[in-house]
N, C-alpha and C. Protein backbone atom coordinates (compact mmCIF):
# COMPACT_ATOMS: atom_id res chain seq x y z
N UNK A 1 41.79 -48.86 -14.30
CA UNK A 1 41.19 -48.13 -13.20
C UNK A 1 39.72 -47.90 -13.51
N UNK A 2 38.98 -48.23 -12.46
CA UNK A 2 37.35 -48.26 -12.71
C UNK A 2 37.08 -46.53 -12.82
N UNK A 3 36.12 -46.20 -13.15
CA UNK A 3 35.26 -44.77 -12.59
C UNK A 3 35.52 -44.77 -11.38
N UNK A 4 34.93 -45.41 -10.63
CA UNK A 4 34.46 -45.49 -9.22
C UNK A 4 36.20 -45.27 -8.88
N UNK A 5 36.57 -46.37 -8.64
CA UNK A 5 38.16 -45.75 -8.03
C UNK A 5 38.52 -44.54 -9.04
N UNK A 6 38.65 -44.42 -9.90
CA UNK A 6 39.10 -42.85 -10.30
C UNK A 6 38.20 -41.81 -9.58
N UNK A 7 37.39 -41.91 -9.42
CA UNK A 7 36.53 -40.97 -8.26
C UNK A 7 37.14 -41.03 -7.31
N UNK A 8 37.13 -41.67 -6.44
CA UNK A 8 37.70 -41.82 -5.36
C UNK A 8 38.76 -41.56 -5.55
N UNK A 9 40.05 -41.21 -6.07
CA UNK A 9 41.33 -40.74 -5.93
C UNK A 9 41.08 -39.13 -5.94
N UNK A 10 40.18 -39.13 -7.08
CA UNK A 10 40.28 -37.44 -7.05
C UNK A 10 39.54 -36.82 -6.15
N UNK A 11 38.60 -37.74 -4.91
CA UNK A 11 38.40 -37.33 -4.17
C UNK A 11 39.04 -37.34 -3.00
N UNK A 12 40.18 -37.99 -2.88
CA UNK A 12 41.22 -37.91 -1.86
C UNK A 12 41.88 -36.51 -2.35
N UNK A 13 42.28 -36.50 -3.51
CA UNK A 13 43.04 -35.62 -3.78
C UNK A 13 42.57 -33.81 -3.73
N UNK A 14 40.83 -34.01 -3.53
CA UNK A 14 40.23 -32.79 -3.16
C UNK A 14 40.15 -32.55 -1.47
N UNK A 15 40.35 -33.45 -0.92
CA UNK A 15 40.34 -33.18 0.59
C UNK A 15 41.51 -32.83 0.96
N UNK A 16 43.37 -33.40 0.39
CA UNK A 16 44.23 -32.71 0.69
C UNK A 16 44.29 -31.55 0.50
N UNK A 17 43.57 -30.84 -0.81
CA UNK A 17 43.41 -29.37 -1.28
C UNK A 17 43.29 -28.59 -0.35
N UNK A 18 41.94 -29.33 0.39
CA UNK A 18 41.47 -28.35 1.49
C UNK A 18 42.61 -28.52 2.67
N UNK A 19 42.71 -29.36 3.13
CA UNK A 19 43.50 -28.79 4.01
C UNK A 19 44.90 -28.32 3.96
N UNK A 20 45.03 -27.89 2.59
CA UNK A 20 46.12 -27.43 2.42
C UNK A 20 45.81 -25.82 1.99
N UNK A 21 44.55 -25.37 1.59
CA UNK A 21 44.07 -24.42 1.73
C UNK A 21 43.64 -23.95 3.72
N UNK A 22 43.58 -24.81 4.23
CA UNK A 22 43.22 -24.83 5.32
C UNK A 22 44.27 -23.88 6.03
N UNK A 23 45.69 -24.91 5.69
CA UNK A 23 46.96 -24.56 6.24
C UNK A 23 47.15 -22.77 5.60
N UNK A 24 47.20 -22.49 4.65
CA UNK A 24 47.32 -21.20 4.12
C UNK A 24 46.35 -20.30 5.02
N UNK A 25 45.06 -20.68 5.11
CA UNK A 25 44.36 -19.26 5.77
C UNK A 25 45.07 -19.17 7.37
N UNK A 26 45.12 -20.41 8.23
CA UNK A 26 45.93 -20.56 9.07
C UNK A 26 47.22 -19.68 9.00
N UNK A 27 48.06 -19.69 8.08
CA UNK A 27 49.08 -19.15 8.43
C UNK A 27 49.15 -17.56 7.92
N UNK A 28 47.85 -17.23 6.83
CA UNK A 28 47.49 -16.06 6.85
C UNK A 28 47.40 -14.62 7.89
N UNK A 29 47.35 -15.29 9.05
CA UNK A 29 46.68 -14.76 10.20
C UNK A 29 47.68 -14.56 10.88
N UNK A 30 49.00 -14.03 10.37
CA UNK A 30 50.27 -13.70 11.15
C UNK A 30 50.11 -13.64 12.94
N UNK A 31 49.26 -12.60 13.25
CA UNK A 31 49.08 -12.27 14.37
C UNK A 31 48.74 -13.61 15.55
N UNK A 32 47.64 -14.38 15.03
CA UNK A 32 47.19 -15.41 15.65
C UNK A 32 47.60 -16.53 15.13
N UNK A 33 49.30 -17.32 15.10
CA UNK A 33 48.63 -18.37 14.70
C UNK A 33 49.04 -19.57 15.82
N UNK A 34 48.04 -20.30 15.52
CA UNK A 34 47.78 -21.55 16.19
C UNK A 34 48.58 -22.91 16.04
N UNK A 35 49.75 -22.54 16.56
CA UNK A 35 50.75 -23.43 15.93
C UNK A 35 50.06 -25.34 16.05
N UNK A 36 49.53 -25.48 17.55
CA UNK A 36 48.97 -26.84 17.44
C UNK A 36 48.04 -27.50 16.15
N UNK A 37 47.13 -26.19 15.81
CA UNK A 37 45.96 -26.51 14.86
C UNK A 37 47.00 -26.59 13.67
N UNK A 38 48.05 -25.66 13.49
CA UNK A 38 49.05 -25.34 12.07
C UNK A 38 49.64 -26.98 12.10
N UNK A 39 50.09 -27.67 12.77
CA UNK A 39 51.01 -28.90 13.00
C UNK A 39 49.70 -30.10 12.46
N UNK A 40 48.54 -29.78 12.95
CA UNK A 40 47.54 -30.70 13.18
C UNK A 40 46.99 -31.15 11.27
N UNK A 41 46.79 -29.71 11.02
CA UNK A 41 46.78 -29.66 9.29
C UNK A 41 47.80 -30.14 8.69
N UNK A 42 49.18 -29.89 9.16
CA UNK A 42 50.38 -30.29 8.12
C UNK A 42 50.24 -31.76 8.08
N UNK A 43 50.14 -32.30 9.42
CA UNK A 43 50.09 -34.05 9.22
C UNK A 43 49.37 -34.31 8.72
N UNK A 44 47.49 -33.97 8.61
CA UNK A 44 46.53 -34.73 7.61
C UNK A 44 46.65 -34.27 6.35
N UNK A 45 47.56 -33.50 6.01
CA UNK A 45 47.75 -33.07 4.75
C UNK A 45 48.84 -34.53 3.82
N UNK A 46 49.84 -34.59 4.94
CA UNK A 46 50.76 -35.27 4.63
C UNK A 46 50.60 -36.71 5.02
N UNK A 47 49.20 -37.29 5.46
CA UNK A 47 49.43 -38.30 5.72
C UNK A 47 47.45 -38.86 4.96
N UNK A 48 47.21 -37.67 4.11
CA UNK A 48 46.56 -38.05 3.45
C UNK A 48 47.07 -38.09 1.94
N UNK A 49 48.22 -37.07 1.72
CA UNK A 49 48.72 -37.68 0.58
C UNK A 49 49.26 -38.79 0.27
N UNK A 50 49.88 -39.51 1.78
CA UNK A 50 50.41 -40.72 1.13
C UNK A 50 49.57 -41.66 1.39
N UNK A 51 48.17 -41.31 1.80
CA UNK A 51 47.27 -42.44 1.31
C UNK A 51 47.12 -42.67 0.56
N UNK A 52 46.75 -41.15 -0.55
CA UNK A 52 46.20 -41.21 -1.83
C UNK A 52 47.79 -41.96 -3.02
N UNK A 53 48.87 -41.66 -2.38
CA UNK A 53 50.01 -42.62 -3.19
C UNK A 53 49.98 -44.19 -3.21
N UNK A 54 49.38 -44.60 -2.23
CA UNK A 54 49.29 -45.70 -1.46
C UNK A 54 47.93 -46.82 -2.45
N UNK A 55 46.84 -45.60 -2.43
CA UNK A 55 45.77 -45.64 -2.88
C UNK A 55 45.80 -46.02 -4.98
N UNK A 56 46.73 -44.96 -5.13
CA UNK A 56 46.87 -45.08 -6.33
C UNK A 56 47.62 -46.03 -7.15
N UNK A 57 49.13 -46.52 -5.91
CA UNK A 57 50.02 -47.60 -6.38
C UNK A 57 48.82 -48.65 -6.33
N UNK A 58 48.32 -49.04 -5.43
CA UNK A 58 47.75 -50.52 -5.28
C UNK A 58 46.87 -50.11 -6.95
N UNK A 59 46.20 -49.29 -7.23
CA UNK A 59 45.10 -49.52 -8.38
C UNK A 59 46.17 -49.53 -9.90
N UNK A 60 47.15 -49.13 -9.57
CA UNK A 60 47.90 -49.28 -10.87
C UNK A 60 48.33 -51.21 -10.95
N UNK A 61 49.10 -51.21 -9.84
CA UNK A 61 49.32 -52.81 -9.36
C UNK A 61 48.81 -53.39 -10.19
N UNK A 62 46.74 -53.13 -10.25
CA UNK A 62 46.11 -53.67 -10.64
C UNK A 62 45.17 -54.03 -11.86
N UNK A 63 45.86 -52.87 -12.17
CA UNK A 63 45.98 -52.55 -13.69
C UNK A 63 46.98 -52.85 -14.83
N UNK A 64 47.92 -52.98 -13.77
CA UNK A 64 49.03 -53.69 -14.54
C UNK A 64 48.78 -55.20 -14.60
N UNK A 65 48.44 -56.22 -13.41
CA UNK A 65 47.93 -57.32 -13.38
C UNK A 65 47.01 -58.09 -14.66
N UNK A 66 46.38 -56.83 -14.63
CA UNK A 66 45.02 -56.88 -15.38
C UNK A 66 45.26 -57.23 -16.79
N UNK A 67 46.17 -56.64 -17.51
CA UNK A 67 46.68 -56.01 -18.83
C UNK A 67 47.48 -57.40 -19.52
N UNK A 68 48.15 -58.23 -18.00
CA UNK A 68 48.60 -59.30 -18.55
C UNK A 68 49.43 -59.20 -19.32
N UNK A 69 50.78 -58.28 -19.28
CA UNK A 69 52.09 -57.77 -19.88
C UNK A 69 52.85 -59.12 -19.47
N UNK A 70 53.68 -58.95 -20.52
CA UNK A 70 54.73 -59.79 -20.16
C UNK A 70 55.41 -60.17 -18.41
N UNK A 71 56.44 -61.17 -18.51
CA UNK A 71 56.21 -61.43 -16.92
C UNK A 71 57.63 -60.37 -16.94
N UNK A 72 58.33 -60.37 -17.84
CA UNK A 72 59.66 -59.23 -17.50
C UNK A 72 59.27 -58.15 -17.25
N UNK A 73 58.11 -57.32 -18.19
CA UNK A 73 57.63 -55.96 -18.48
C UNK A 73 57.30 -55.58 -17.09
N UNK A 74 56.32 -56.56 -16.41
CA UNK A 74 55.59 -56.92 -15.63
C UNK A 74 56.48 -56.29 -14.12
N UNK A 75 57.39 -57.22 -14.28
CA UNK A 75 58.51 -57.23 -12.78
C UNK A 75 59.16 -56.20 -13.01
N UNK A 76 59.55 -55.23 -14.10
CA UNK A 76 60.29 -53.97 -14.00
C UNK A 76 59.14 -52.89 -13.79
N UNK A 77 58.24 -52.74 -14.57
CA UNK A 77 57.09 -51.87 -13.82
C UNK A 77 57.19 -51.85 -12.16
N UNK A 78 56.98 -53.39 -12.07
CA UNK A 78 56.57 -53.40 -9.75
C UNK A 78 57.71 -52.97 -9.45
N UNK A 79 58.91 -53.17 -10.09
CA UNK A 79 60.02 -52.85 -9.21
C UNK A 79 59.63 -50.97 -9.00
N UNK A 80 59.81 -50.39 -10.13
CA UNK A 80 59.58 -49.10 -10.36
C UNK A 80 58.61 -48.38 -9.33
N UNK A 81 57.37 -49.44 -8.93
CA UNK A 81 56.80 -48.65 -8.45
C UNK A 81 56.59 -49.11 -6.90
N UNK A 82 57.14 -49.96 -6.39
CA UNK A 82 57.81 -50.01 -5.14
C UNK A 82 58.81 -49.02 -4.59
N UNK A 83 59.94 -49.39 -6.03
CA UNK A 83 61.00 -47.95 -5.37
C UNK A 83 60.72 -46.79 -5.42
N UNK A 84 59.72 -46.62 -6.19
CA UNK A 84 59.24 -45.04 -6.12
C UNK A 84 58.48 -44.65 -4.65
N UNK A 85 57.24 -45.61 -4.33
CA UNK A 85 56.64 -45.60 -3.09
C UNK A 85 57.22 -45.82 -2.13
N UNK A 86 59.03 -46.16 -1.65
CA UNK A 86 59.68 -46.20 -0.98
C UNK A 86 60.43 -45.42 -0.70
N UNK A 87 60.99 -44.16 -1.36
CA UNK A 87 61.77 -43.39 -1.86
C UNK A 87 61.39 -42.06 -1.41
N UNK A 88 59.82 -42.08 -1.51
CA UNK A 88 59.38 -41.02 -1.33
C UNK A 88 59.75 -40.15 0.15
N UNK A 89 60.15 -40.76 1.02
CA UNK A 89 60.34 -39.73 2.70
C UNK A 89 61.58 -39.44 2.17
């Protein structure tokens, strides 16, 4: 994994923060809350984390590629991390 993509993950992974801090002050506000805006946060929350899963399988992929492991080592790693990125809903 380069710098640059390791940046970039942990900067995906600082924007779900926020709107997951987002979602909290939102629901802070017993009195008012905004169920459309509350729904609107839960999905970019949840559909930026599985970018950043998405984001992170492909750079491992490619790191594993990279490393030039055996071709067995190789095919039980991808399996692993297919079924994991499949598994997840």
């Amino acid at each position: 994994m380069t710098p640059h993509s390791h940046d970039a993950l942990i900067h995906r992974l600082s924007r779900i923060e926020g709107q997951v801090r987002a979602l909290k002050m939102l629901l802070a506000n017993e009195t008012e809350v905004d169920c459309a805006q509350t729904l609107f946060q839960v999905k970019a929350a949840t559909n930026g984390l599985k970018r950043f899963a998405e984001a992170f399988a492909g750079q491992y992929v490619d790191r594993c590629l990279a490393q030039k492991k055996p071709t067995a080592h190789l095919a039980r790693e991808l399996e692993t991390i297919i079924n994991t990125a499949f598994t997840l809903s």
